[in-house]
Protein backbone atom coordinates (compact mmCIF):
# COMPACT_ATOMS: atom_id res chain seq x y z
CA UNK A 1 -21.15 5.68 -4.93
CA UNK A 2 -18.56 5.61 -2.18
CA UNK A 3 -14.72 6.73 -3.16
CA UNK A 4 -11.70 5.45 -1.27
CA UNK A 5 -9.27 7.90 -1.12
CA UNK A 6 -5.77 7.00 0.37
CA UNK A 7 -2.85 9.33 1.43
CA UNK A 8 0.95 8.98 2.59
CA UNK A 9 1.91 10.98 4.67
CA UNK A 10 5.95 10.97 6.39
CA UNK A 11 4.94 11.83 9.51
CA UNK A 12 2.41 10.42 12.12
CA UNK A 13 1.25 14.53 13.42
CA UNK A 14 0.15 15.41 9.58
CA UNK A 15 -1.64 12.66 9.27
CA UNK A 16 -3.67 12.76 12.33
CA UNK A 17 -3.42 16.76 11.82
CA UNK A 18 -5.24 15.61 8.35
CA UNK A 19 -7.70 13.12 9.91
CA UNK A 20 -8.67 15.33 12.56
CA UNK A 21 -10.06 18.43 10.10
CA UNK A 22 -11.39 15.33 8.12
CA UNK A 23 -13.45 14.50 11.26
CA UNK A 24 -14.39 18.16 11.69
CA UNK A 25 -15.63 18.52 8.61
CA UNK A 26 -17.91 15.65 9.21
CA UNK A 27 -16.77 12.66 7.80
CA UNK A 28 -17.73 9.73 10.19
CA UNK A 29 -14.74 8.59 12.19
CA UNK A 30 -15.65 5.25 10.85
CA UNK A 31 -14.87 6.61 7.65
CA UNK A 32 -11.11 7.74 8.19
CA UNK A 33 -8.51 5.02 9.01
CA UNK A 34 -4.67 5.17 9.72
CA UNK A 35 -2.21 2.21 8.71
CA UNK A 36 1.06 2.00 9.50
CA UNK A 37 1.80 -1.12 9.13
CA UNK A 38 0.77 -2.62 5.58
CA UNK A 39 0.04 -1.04 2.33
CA UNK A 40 -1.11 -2.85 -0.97
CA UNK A 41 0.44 -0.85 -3.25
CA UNK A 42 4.39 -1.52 -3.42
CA UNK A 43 5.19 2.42 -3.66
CA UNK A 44 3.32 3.50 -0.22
CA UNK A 45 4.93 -0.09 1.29
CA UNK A 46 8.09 1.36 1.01
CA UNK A 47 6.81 4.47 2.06
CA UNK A 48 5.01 2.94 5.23
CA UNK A 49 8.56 0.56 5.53
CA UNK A 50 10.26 4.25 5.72
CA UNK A 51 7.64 5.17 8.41
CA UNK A 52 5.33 6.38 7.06
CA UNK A 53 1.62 6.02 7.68
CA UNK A 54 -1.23 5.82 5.35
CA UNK A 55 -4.31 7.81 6.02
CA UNK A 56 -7.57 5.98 4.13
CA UNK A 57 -10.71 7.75 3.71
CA UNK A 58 -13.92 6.28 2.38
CA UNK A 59 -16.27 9.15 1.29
CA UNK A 60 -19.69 8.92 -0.09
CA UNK A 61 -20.88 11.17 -3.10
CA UNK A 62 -22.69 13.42 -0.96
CA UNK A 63 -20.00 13.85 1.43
CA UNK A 64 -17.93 14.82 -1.66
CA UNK A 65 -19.60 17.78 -3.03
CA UNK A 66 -19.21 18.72 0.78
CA UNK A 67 -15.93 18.14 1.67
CA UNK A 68 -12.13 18.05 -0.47
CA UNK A 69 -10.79 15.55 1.03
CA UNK A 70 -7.77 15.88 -1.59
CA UNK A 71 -7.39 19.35 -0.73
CA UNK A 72 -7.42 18.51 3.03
CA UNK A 73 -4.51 15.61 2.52
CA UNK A 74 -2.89 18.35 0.43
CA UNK A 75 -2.82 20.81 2.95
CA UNK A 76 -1.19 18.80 5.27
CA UNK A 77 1.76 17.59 3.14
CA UNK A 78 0.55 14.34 1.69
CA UNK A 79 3.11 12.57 -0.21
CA UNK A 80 3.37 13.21 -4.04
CA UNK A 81 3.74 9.41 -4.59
CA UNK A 82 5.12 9.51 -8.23
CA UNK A 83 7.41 12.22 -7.10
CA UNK A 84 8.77 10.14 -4.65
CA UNK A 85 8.80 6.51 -6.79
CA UNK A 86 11.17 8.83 -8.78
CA UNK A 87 13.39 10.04 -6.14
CA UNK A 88 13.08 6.43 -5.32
CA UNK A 89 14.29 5.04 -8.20
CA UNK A 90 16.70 7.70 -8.46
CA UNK A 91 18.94 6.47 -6.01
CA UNK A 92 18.71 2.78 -6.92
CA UNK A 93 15.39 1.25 -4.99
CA UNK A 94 13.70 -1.35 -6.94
CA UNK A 95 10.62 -2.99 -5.25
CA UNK A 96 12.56 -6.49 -4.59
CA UNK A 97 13.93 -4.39 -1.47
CA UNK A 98 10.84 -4.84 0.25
CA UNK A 99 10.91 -8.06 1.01
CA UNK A 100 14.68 -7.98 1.90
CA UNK A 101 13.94 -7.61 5.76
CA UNK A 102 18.16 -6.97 5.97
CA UNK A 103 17.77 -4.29 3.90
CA UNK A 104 18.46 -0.73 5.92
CA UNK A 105 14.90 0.71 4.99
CA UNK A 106 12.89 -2.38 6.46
CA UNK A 107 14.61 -2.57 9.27
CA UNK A 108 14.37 1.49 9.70
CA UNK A 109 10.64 1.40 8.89
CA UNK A 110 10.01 -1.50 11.43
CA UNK A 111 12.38 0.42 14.08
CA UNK A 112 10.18 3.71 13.33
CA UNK A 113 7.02 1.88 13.65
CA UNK A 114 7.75 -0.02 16.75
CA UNK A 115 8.84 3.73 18.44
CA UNK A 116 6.04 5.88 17.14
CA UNK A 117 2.66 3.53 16.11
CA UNK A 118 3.39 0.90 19.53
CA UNK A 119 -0.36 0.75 20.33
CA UNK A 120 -2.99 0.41 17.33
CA UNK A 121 -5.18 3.91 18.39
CA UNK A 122 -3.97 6.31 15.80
CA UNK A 123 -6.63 8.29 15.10
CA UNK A 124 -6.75 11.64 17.05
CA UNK A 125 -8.82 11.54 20.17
């Protein structure tokens, strides 16, 4: 049975500091994708909108028992998304925002993504 496991992260070095020891470990590079672009779910869009990226992993059963990918992701500060949909929501965000491309965090995200993720190779080399 393969799993799909998918992380936040804020910054573009943990996650490909994440990906890489995924890789190492021995999880095909296939396997392991980074997005920083579009997200499905509406809480890591406004975390990718905020730049952040997304760091996907698809992981057979085998490769489970073998590897933690959670504990990996963990390790390199993966995003507590329900702590964050709090602080969120905390300070007023409701998920019409996103589509509100004059609203300060979709511009910022796209600003943040057009500096840091220009070309599509994410992935440590």
């Amino acid at each position: 049975m393969i799993r799909t496991i998918t992380g936040l992260f804020d910054t573009l070095d943990d996650a490909q500091r994440a990906a890489k020891e995924l890789l190492h470990r021995g999880i095909p590079r296939d396997d392991v994708r980074m997005e920083a672009r579009d997200a499905s779910d509406p809480h890591a869009a406004n975390g990718v909108r905020r730049g952040g990226v997304l760091l996907t992993v698809r992981i057979d059963s085998a490769m489970a028992e073998r590897v933690d990918v959670d504990g990996v992701l963990r390790h390199y500060r993966v995003v507590d998304i329900d702590q964050r949909r709090a602080s969120w929501h905390a300070t007023g965000w409701d998920g019409a925002m996103m589509a509100d491309a004059a609203h300060p965090d979709f511009s910022q995200g796209e600003r943040l993504r057009a500096t840091q993720y220009g070309s599509p190779g994410l992935l440590p080399g």
